[in-house]
N, C-alpha and C. Protein backbone atom coordinates (compact mmCIF):
# COMPACT_ATOMS: atom_id res chain seq x y z
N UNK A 1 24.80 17.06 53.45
CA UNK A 1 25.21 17.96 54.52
C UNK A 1 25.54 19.33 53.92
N UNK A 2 25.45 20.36 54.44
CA UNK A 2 25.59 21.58 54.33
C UNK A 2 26.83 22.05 54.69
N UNK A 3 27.47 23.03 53.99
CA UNK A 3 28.75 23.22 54.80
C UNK A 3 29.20 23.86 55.69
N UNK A 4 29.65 23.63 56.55
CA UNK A 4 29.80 23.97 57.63
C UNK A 4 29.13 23.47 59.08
N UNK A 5 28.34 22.39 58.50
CA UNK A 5 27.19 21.72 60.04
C UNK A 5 27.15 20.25 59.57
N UNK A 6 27.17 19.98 60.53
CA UNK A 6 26.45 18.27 60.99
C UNK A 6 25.61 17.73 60.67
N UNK A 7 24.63 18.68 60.07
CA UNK A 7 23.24 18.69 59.62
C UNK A 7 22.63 18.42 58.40
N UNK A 8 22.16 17.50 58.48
CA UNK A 8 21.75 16.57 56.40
C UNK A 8 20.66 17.86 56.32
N UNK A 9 20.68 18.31 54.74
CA UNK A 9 19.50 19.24 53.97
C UNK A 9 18.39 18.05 53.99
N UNK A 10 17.41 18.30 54.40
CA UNK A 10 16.10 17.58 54.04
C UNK A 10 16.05 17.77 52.09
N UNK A 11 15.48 17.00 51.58
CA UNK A 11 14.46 17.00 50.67
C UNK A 11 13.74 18.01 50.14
N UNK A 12 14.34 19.19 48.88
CA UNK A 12 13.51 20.15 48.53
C UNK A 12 11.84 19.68 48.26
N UNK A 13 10.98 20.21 48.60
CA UNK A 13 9.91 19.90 48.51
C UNK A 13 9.22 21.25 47.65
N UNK A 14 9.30 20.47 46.43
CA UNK A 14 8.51 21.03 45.17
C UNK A 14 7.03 21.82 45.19
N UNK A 15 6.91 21.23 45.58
CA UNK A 15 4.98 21.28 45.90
C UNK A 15 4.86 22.27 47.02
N UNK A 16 5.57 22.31 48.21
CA UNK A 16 5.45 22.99 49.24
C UNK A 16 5.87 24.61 48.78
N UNK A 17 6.77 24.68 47.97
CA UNK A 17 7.38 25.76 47.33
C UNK A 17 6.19 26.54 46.67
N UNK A 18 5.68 25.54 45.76
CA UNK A 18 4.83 26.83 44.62
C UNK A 18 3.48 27.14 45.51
N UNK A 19 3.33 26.42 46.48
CA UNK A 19 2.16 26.69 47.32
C UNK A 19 2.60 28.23 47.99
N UNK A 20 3.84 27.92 48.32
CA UNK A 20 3.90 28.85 49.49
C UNK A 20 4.37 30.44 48.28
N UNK A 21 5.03 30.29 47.33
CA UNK A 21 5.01 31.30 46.45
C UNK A 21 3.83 32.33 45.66
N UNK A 22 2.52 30.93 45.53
CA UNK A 22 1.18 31.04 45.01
C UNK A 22 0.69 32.04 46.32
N UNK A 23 0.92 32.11 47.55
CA UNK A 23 0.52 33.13 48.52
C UNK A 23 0.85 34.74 48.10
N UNK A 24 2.35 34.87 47.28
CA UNK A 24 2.46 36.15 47.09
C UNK A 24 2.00 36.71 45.81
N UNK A 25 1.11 38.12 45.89
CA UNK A 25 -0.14 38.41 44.94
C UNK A 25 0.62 39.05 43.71
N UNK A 26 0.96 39.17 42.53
CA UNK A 26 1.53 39.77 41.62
C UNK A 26 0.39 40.20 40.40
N UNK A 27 0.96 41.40 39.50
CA UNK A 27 -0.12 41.80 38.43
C UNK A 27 0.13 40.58 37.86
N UNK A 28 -0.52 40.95 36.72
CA UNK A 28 -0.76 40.13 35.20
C UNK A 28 -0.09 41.20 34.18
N UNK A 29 0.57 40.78 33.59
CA UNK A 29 1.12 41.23 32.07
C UNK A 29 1.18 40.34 30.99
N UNK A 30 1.08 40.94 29.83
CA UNK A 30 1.38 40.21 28.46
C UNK A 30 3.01 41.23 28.48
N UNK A 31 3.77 40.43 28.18
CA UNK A 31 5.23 40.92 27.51
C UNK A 31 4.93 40.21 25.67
N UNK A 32 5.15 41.43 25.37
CA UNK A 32 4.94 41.21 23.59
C UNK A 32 6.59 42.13 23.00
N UNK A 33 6.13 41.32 21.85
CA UNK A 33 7.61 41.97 20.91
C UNK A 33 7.26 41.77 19.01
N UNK A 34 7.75 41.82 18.42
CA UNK A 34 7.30 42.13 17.04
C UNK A 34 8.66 40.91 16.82
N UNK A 35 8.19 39.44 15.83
CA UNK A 35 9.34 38.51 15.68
C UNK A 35 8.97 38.51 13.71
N UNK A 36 9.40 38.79 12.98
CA UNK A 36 9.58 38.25 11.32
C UNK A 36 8.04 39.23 11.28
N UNK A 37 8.08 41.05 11.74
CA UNK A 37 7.31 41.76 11.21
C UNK A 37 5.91 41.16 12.00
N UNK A 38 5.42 40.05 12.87
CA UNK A 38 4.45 40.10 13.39
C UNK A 38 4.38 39.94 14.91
N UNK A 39 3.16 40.08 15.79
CA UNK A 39 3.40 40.25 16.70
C UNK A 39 3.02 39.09 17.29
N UNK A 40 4.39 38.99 18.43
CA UNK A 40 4.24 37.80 19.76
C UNK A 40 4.03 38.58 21.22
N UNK A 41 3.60 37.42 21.93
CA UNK A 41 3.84 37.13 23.31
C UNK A 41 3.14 36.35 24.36
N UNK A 42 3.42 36.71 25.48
CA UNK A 42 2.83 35.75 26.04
C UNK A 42 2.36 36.49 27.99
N UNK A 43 1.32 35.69 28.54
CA UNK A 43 1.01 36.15 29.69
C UNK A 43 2.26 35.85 30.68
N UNK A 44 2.58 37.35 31.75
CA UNK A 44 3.95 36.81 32.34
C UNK A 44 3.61 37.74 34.04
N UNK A 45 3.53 37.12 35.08
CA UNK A 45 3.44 37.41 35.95
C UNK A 45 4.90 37.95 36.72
N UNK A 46 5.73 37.36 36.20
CA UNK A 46 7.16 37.53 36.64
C UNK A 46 7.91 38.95 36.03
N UNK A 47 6.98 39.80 37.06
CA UNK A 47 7.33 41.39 35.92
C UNK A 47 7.68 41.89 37.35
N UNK A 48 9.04 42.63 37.61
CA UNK A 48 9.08 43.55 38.61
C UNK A 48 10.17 44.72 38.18
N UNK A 49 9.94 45.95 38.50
CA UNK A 49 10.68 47.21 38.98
C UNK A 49 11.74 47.02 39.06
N UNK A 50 12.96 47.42 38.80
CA UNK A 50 13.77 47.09 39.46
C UNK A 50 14.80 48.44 40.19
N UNK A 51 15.00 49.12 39.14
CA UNK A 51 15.92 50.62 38.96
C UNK A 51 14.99 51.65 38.61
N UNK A 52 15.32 53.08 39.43
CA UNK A 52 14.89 54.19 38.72
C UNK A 52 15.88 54.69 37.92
N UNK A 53 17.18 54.94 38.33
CA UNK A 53 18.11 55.58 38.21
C UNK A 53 19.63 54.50 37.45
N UNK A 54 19.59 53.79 36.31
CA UNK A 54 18.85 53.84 35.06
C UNK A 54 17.19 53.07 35.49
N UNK A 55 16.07 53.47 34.59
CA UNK A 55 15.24 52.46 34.07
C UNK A 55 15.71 51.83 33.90
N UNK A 56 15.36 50.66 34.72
CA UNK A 56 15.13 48.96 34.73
C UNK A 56 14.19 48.37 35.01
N UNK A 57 13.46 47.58 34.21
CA UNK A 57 12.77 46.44 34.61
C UNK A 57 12.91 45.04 34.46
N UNK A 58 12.10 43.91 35.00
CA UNK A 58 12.65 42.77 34.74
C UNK A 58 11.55 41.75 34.76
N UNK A 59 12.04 40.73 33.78
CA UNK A 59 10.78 39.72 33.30
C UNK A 59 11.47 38.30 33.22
N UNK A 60 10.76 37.57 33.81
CA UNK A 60 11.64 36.00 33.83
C UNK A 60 10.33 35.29 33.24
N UNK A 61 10.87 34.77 31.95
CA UNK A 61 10.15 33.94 31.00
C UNK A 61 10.61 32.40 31.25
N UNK A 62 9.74 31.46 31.14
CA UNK A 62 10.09 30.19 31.67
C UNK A 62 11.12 29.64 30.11
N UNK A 63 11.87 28.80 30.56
CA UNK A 63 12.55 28.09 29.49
C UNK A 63 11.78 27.27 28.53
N UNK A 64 10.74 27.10 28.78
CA UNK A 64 9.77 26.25 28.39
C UNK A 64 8.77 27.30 27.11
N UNK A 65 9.27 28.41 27.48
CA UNK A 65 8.17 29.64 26.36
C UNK A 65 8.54 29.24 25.27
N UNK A 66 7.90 28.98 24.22
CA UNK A 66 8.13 29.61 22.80
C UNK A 66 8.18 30.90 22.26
N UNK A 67 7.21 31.28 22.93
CA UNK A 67 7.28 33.07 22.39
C UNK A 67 8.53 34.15 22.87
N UNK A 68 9.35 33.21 24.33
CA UNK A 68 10.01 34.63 24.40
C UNK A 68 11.21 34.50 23.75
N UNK A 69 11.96 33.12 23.02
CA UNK A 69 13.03 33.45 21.98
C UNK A 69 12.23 34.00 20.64
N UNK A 70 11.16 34.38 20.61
CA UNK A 70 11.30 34.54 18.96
C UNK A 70 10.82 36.46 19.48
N UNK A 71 10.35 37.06 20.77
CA UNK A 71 10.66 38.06 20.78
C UNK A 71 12.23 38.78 21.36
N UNK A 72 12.89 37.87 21.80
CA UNK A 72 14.13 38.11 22.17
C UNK A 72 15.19 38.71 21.04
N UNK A 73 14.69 37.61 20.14
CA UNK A 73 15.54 38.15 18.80
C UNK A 73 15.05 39.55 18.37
N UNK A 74 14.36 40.00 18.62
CA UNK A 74 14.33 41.32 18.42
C UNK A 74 15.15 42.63 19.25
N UNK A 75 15.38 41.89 20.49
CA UNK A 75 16.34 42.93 21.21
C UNK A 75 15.30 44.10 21.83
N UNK A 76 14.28 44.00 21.77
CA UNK A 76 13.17 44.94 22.85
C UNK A 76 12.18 44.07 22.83
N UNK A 77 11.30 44.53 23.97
CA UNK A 77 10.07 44.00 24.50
C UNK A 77 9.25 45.48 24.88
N UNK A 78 7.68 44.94 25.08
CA UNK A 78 7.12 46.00 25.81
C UNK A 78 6.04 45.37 26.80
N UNK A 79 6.31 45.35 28.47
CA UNK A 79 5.22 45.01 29.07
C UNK A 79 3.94 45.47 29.43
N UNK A 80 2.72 44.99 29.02
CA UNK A 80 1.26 45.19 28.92
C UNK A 80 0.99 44.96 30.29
N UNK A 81 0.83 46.57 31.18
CA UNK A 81 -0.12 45.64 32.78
C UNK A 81 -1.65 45.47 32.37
N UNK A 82 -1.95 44.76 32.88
CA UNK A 82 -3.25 44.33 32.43
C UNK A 82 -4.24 44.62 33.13
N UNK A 83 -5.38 45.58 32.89
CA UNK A 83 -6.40 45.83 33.97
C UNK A 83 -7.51 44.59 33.98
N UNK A 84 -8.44 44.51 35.21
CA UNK A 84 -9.42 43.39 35.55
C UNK A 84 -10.37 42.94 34.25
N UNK A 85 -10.72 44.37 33.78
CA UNK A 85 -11.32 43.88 32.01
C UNK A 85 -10.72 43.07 31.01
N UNK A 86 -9.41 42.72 31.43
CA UNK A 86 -8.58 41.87 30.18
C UNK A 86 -8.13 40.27 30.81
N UNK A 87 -9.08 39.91 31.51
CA UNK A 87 -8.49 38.57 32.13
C UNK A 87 -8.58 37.61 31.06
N UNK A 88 -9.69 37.93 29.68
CA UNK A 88 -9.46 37.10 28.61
C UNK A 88 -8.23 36.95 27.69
N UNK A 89 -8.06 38.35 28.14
CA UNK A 89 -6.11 37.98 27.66
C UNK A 89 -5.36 37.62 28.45
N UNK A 90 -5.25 37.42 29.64
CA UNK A 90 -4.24 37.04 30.26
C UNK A 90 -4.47 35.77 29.79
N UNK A 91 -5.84 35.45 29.87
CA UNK A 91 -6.12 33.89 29.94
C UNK A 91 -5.27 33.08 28.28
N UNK A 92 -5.97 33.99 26.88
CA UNK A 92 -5.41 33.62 26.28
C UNK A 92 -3.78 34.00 25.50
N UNK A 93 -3.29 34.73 26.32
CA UNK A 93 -1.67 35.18 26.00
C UNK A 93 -0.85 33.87 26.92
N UNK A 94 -1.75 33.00 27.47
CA UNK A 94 -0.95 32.18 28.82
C UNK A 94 -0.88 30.72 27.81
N UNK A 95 -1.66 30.64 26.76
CA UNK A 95 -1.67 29.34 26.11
C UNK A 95 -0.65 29.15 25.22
N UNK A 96 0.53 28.27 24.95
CA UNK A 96 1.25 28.16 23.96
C UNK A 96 0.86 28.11 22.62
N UNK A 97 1.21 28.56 21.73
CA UNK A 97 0.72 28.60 19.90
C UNK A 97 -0.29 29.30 19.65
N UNK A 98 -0.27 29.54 17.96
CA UNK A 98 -1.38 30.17 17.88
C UNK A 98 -1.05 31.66 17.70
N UNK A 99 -2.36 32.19 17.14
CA UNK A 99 -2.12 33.38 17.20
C UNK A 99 -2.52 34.13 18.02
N UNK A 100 -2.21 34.64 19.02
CA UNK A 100 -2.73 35.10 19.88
C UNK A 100 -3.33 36.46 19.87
N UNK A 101 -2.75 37.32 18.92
CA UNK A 101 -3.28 38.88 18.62
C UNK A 101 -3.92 38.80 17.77
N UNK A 102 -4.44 38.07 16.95
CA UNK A 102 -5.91 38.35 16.23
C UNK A 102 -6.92 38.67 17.22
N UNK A 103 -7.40 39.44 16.39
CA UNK A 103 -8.58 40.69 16.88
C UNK A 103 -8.62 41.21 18.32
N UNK A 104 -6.75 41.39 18.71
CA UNK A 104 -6.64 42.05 19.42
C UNK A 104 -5.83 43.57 19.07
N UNK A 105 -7.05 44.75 19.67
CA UNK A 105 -6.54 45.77 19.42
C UNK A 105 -4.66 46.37 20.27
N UNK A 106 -3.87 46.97 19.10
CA UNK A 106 -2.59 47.10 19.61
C UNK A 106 -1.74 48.28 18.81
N UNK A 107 -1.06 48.43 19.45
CA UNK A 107 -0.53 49.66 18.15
C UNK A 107 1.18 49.81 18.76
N UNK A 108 1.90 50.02 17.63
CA UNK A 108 3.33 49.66 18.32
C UNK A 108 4.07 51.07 19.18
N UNK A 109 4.74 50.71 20.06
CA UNK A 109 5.83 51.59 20.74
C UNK A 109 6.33 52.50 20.44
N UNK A 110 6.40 53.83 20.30
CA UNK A 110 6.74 54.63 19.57
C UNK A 110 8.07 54.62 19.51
N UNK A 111 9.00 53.93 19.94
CA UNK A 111 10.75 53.66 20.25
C UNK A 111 10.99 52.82 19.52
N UNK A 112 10.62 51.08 20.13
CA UNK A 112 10.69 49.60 19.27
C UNK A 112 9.68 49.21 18.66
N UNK A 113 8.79 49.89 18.20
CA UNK A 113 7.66 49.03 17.89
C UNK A 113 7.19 47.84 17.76
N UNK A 114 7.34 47.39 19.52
CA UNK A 114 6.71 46.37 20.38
C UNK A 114 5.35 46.75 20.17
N UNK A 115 4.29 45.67 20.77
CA UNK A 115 2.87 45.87 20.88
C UNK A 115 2.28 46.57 21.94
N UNK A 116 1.80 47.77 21.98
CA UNK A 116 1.27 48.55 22.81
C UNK A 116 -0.25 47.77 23.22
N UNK A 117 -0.91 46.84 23.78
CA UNK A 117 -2.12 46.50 24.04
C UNK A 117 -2.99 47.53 24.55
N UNK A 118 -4.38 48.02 23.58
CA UNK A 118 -5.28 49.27 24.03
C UNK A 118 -6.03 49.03 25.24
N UNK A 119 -5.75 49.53 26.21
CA UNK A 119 -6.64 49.38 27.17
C UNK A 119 -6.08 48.83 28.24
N UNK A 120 -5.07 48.89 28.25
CA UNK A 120 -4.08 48.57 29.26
C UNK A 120 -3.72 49.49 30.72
N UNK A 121 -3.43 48.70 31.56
CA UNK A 121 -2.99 50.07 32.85
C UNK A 121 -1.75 50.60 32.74
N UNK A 122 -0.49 50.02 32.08
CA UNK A 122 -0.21 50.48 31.87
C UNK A 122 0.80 49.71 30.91
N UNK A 123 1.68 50.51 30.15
CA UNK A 123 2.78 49.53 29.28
C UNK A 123 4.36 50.56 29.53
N UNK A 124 5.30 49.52 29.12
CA UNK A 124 6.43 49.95 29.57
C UNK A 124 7.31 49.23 28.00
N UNK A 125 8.05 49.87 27.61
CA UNK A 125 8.67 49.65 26.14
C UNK A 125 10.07 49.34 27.28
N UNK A 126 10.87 48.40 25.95
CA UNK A 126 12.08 48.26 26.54
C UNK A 126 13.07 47.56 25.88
N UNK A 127 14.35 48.16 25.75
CA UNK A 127 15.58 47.12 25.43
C UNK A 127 15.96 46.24 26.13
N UNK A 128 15.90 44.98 25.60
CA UNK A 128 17.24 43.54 26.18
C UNK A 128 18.76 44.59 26.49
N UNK A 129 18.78 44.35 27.84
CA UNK A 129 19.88 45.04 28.47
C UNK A 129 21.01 43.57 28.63
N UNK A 130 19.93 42.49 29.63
CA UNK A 130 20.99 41.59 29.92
C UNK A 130 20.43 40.51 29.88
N UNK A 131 20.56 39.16 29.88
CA UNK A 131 19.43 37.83 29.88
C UNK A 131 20.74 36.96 30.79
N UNK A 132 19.96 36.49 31.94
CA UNK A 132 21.13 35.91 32.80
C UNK A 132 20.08 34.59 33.16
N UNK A 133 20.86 33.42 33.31
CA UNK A 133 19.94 31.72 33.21
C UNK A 133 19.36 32.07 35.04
N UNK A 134 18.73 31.61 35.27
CA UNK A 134 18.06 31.51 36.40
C UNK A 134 16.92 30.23 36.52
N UNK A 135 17.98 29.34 36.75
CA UNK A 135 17.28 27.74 36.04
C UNK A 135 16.40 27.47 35.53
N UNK A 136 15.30 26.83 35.78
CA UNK A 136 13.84 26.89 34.84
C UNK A 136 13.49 28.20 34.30
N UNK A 137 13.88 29.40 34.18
CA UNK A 137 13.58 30.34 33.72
C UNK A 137 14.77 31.37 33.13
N UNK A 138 14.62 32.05 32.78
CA UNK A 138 15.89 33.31 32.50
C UNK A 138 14.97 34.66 32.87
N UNK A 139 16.27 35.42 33.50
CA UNK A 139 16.26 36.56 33.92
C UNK A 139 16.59 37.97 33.24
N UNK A 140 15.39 38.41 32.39
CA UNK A 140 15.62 39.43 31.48
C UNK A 140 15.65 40.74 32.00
N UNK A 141 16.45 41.41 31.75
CA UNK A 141 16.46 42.98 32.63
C UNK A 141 16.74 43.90 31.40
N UNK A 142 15.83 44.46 31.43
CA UNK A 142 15.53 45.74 30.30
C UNK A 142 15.33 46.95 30.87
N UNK A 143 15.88 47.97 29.85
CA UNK A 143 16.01 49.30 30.01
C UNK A 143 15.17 50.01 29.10
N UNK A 144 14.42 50.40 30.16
CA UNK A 144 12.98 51.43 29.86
C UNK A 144 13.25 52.14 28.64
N UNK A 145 12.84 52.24 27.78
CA UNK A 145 12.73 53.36 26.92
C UNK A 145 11.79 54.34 26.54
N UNK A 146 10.68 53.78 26.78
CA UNK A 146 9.39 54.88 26.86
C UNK A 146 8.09 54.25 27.69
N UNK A 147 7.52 54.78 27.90
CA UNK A 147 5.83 54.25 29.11
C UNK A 147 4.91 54.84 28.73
N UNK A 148 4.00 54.25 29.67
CA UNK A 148 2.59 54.90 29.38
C UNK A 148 1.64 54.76 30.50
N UNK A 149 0.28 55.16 30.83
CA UNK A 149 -0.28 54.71 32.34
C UNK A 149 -1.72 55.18 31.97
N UNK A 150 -2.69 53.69 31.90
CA UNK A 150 -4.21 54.09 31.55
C UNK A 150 -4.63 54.00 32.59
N UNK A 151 -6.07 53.73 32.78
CA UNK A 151 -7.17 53.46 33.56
C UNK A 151 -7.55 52.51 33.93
N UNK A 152 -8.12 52.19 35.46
CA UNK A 152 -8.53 51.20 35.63
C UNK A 152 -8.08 49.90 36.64
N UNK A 153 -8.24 48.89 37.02
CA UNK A 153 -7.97 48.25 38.22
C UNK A 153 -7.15 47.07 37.60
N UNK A 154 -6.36 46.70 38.41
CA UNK A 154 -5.67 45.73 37.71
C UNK A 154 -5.73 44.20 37.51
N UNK A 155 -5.20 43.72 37.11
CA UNK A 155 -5.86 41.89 37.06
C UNK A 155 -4.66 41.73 38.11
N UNK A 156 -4.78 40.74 39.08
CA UNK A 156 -4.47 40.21 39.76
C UNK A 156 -3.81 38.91 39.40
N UNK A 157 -3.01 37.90 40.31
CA UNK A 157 -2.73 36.74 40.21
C UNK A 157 -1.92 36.03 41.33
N UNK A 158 -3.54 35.55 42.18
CA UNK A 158 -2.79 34.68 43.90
C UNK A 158 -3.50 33.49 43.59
N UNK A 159 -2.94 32.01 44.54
CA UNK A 159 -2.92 31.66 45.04
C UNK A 159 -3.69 30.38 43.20
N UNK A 160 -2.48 31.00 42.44
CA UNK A 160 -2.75 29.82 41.34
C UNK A 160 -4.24 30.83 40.51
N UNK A 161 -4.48 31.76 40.56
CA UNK A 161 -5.64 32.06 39.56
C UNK A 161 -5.72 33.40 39.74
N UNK A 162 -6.62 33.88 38.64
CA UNK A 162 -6.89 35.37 38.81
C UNK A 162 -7.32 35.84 39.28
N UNK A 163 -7.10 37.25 40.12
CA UNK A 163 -8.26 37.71 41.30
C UNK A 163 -8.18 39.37 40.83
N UNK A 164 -8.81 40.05 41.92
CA UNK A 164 -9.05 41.39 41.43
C UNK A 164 -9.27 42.43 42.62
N UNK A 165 -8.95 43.18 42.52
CA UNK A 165 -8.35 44.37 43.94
C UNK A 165 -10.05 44.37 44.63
N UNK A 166 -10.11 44.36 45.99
CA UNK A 166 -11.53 44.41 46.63
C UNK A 166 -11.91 45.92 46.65
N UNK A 167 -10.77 46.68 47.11
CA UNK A 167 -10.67 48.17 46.97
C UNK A 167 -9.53 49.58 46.32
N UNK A 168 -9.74 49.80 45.54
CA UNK A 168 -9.35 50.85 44.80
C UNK A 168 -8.89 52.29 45.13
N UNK A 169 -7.94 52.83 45.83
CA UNK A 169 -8.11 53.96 46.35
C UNK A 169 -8.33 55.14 45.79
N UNK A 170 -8.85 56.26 46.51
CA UNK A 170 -9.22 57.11 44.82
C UNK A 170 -7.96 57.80 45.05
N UNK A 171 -7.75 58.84 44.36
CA UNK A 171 -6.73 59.21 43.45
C UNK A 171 -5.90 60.06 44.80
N UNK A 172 -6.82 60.57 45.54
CA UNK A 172 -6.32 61.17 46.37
C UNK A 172 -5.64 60.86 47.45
N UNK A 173 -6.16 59.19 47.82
CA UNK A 173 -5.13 58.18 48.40
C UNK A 173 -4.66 57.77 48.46
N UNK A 174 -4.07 58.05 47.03
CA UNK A 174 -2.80 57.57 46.74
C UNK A 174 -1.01 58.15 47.21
C-alpha cells in the first residue's frame, strides 16, 4: 500500500519500463578519461545538459562499467558526441574490455587531457564535480571546462539500436 490510500502498488514491471524509455531518442557518446597514463571509456547514452550558469553536465554510468571507476579516478572526463559516421565506435566503446582506442584517432583536452575523439560533433571536457548513487547507475555531474563543436549529423539511439536524423536543418534553420 502506498501512503496515504487504500490502494496496493501493483508490481513494477521491468520490461514495460525499458520499452517505454527505449521510445525516448537520445545521442550517442563515448565518455573517455586518461586512467595509469592511458586512455579509457566507454559508449554512454545517458549524457544530458544540465546548467549554463555554472557549466554543468551530466553522465550516469551503469554500476556494472568497468571503465568508469578507472576514469573516475582521474577526477575529469571528456564527452565525445558522436556523429552518424562513428556508429563503429559507439558500437565498439559499448563492449566491456579490451582496448578500445587502438587505432582510434584522439588527441587530449587541452585542460585534463581526457580523449578528444577526431571527428566528433562535438566534445565537452570536464571535472568530477559530484557522483551521487542513483541505483543501478551513478549520477555524475561535471563542470565544463572547455568544448568544442564539429561537423556533421549525429548518431542516434531509439527504441534499443542506432538510428540517424531523417532530416538535417541547414544552418539557417537553426
Amino acid at each position: 500500500m502506498t501512503a496515504g490510500t487504500d490502494r496496493p502498488v501493483p508490481p513494477f514491471d521491468t520490461a514495460r519500463f525499458k520499452d517505454a524509455m527505449g521510445m525516448f531518442t537520445t545521442g550517442v557518446t563515448i565518455v573517455a578519461g586518461i586512467d595509469d597514463g592511458q586512455p579509457v571509456g566507454f559508449t554512454c547514452q545517458s549524457f544530458l545538459s544540465l546548467s549554463i550558469d555554472p557549466p554543468y553536465v551530466a553522465v550516469a554510468p551503469a554500476r556494472t562499467s568497468t571503465s568508469w571507476p578507472r576514469i573516475a579516478r582521474s577526477g575529469s572526463f571528456c564527452v565525445n558526441v558522436l556523429t552518424e559516421m562513428q556508429e563503429g565506435l559507439g558500437r565498439g566503446f559499448a563492449v566491456s574490455g579490451g582496448s578500445k582506442f587502438d587505432s582510434v584517432d584522439w588527441h587530449p583536452a587541452p585542460g585534463t587531457g581526457s580523449p578528444v575523439i577526431a571527428g566528433s560533433l562535438a566534445w565537452v571536457d570536464c571535472r568530477v564535480e559530484l557522483v551521487h548513487d542513483a541505483g543501478d547507475h551513478e549520477l555524475i555531474l561535471g563542470r565544463v571546462l572547455d568544448l568544442g563543436v564539429g561537423e556533421g549529423t549525429p548518431l542516434l539511439f531509439f527504441h534499443s539500436r542506432f538510428a540517424t536524423v531523417a532530416h538535417d536543418p541547414a544552418p539557417d534553420e537553426r
